[in-house]
N, C-alpha and C. Protein backbone atom coordinates (compact mmCIF):
# COMPACT_ATOMS: atom_id res chain seq x y z
N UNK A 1 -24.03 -8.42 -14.15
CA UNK A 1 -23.60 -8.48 -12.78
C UNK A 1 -22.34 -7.63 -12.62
N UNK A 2 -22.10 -6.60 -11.24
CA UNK A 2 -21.38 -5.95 -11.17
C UNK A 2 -20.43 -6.75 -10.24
N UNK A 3 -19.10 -6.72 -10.37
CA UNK A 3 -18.41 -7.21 -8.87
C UNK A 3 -17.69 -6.11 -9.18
N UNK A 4 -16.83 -5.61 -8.01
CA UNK A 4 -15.73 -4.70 -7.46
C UNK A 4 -14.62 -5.65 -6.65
N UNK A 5 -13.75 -5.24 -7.51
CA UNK A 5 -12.49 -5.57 -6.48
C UNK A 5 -12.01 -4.66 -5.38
N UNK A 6 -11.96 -5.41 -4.38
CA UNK A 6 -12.22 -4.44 -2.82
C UNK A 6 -10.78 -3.78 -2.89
N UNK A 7 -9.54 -4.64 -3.41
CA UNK A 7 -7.99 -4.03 -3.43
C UNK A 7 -8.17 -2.55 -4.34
N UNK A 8 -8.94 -2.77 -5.02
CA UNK A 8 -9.14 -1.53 -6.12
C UNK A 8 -9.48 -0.44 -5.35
N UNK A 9 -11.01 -0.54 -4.65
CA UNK A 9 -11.30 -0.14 -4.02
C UNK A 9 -10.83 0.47 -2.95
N UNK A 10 -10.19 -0.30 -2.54
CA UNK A 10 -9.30 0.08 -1.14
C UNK A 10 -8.27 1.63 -1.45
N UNK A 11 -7.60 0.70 -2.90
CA UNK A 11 -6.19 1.42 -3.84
C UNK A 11 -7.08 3.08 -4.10
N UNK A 12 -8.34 3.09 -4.30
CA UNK A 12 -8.65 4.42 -4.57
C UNK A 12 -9.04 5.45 -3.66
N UNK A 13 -9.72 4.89 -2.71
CA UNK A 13 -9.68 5.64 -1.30
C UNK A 13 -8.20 6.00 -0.87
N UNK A 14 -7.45 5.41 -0.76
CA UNK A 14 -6.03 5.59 -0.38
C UNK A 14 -5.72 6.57 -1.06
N UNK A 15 -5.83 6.88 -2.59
CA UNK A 15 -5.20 7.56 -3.78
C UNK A 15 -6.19 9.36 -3.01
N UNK A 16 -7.34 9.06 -2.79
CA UNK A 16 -8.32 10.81 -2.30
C UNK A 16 -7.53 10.88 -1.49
N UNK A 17 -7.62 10.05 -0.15
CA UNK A 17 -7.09 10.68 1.25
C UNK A 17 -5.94 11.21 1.48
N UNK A 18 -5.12 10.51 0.21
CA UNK A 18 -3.62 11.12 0.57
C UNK A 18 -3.71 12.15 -0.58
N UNK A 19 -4.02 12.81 -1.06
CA UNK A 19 -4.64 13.82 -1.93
C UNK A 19 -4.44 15.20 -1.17
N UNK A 20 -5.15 15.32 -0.38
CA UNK A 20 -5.52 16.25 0.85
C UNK A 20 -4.11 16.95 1.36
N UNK A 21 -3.70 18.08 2.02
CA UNK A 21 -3.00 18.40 2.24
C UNK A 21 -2.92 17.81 3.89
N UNK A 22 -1.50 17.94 4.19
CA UNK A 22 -1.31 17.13 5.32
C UNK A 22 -1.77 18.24 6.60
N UNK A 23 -1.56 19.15 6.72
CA UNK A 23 -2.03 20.08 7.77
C UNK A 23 -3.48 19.98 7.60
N UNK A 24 -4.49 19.83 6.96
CA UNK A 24 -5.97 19.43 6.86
C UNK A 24 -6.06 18.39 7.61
N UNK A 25 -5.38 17.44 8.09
CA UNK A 25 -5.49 16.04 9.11
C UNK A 25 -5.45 15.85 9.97
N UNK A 26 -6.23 15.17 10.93
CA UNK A 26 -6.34 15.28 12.05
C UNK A 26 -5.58 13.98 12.53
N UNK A 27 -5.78 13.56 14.07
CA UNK A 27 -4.67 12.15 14.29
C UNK A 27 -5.82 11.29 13.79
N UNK A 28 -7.05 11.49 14.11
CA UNK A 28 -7.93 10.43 13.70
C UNK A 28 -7.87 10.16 11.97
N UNK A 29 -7.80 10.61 11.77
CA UNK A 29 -7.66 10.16 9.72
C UNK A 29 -6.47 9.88 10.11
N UNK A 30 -5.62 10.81 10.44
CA UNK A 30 -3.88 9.69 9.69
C UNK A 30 -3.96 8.47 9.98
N UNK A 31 -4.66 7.67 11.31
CA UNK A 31 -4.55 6.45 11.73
C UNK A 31 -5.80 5.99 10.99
N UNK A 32 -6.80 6.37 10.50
CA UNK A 32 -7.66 5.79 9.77
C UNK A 32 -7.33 5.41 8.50
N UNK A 33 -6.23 6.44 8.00
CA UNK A 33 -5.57 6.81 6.69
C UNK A 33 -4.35 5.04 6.95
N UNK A 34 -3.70 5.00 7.70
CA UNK A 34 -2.49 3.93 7.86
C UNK A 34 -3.37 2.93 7.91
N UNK A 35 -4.45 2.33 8.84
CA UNK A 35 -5.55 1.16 8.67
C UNK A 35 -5.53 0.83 7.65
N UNK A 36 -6.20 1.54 6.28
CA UNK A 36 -6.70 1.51 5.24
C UNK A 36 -5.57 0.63 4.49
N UNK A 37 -4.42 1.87 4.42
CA UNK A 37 -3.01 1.04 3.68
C UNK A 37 -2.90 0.19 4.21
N UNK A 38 -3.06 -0.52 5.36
CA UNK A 38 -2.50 -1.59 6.09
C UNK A 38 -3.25 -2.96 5.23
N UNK A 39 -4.96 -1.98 5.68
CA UNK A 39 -5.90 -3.32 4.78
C UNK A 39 -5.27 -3.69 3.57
N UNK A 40 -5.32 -2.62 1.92
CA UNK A 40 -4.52 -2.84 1.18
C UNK A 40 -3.74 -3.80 0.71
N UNK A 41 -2.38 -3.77 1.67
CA UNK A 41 -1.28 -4.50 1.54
C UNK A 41 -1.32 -6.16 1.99
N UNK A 42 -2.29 -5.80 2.81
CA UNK A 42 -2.83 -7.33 3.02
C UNK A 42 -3.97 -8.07 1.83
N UNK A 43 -4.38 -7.41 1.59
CA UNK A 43 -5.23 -7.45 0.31
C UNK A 43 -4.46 -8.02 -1.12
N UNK A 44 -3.38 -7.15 -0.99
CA UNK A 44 -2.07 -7.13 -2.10
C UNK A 44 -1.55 -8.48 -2.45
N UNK A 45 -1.22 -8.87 -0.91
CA UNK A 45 -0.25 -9.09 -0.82
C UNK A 45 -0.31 -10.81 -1.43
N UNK A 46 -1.27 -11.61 -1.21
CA UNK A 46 -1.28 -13.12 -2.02
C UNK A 46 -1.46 -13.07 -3.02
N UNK A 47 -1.71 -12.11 -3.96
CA UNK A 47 -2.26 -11.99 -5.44
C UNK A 47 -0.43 -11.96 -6.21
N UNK A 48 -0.66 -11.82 -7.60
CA UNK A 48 0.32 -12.44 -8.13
C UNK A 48 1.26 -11.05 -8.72
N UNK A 49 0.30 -9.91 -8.46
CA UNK A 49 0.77 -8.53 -8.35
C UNK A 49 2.08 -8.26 -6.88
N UNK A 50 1.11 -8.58 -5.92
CA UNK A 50 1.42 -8.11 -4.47
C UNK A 50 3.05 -9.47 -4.27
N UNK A 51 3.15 -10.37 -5.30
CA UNK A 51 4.18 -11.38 -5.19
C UNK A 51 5.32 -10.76 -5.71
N UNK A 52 5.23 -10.27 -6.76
CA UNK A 52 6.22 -9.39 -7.81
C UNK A 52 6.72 -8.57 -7.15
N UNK A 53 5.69 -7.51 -6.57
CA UNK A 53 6.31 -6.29 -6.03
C UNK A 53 7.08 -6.78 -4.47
N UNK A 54 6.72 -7.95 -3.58
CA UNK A 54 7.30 -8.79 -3.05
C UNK A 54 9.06 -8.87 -3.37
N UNK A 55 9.04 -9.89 -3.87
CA UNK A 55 10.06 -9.90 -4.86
C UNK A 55 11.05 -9.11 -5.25
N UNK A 56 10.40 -8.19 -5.89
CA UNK A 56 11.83 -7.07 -6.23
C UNK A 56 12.14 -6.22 -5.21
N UNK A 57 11.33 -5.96 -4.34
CA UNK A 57 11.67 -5.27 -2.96
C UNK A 57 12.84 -6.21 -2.14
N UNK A 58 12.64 -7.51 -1.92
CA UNK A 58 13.46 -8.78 -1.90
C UNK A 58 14.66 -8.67 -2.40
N UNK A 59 15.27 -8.30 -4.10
CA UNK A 59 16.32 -8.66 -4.86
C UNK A 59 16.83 -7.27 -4.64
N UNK A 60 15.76 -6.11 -4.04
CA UNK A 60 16.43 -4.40 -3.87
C UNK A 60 17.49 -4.42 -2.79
N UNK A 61 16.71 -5.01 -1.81
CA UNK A 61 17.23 -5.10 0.07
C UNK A 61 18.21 -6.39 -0.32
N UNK A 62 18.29 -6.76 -1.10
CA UNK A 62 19.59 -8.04 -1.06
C UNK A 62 20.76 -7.01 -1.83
N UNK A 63 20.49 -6.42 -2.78
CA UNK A 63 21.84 -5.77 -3.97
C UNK A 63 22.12 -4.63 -2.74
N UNK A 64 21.39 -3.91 -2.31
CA UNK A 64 21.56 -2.83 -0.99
C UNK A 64 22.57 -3.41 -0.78
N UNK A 65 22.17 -4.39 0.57
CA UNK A 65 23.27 -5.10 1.79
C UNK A 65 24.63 -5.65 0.73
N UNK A 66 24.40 -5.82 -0.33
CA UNK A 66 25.46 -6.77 -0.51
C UNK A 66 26.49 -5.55 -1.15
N UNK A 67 25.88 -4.67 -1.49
CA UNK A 67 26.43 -3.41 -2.32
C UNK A 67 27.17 -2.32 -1.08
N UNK A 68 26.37 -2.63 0.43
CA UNK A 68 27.44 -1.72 1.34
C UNK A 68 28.45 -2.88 2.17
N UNK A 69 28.81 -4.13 1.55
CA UNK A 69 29.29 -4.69 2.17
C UNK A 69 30.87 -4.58 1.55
């Protein structure tokens, strides 16, 4: 039995499209292109990966603020 993880999935379409040179794009892909990432990150984001990277983005934006204070 095959399963696919759709985040994978998602993660590799994302990885071609942004591949492409940006003058090759039209408005319809870039916004098809941002959808996609959008799906993604929602995809990401309850898994125990998408928590981590959560997280240190969290402890980045805290040392930031506290570092221009």
């Amino acid at each position: 039995m095959l399963t696919i993880n759709v985040a994978v999935l998602l993660a590799v379409v994302v990885f071609f499209r942004l591949r492409r040179r940006t003058q090759a794009r039209s408005r319809v892909e870039e916004r098809t292109t941002a959808l996609i990432v959008l799906l993604l990150g929602i995809l990401i984001a309850p898994t125990p990966v998408g928590q981590g990277i959560g997280d240190f983005l969290e402890q980045l934006a805290q040392g930031v603020t506290q570092g221009s204070q």
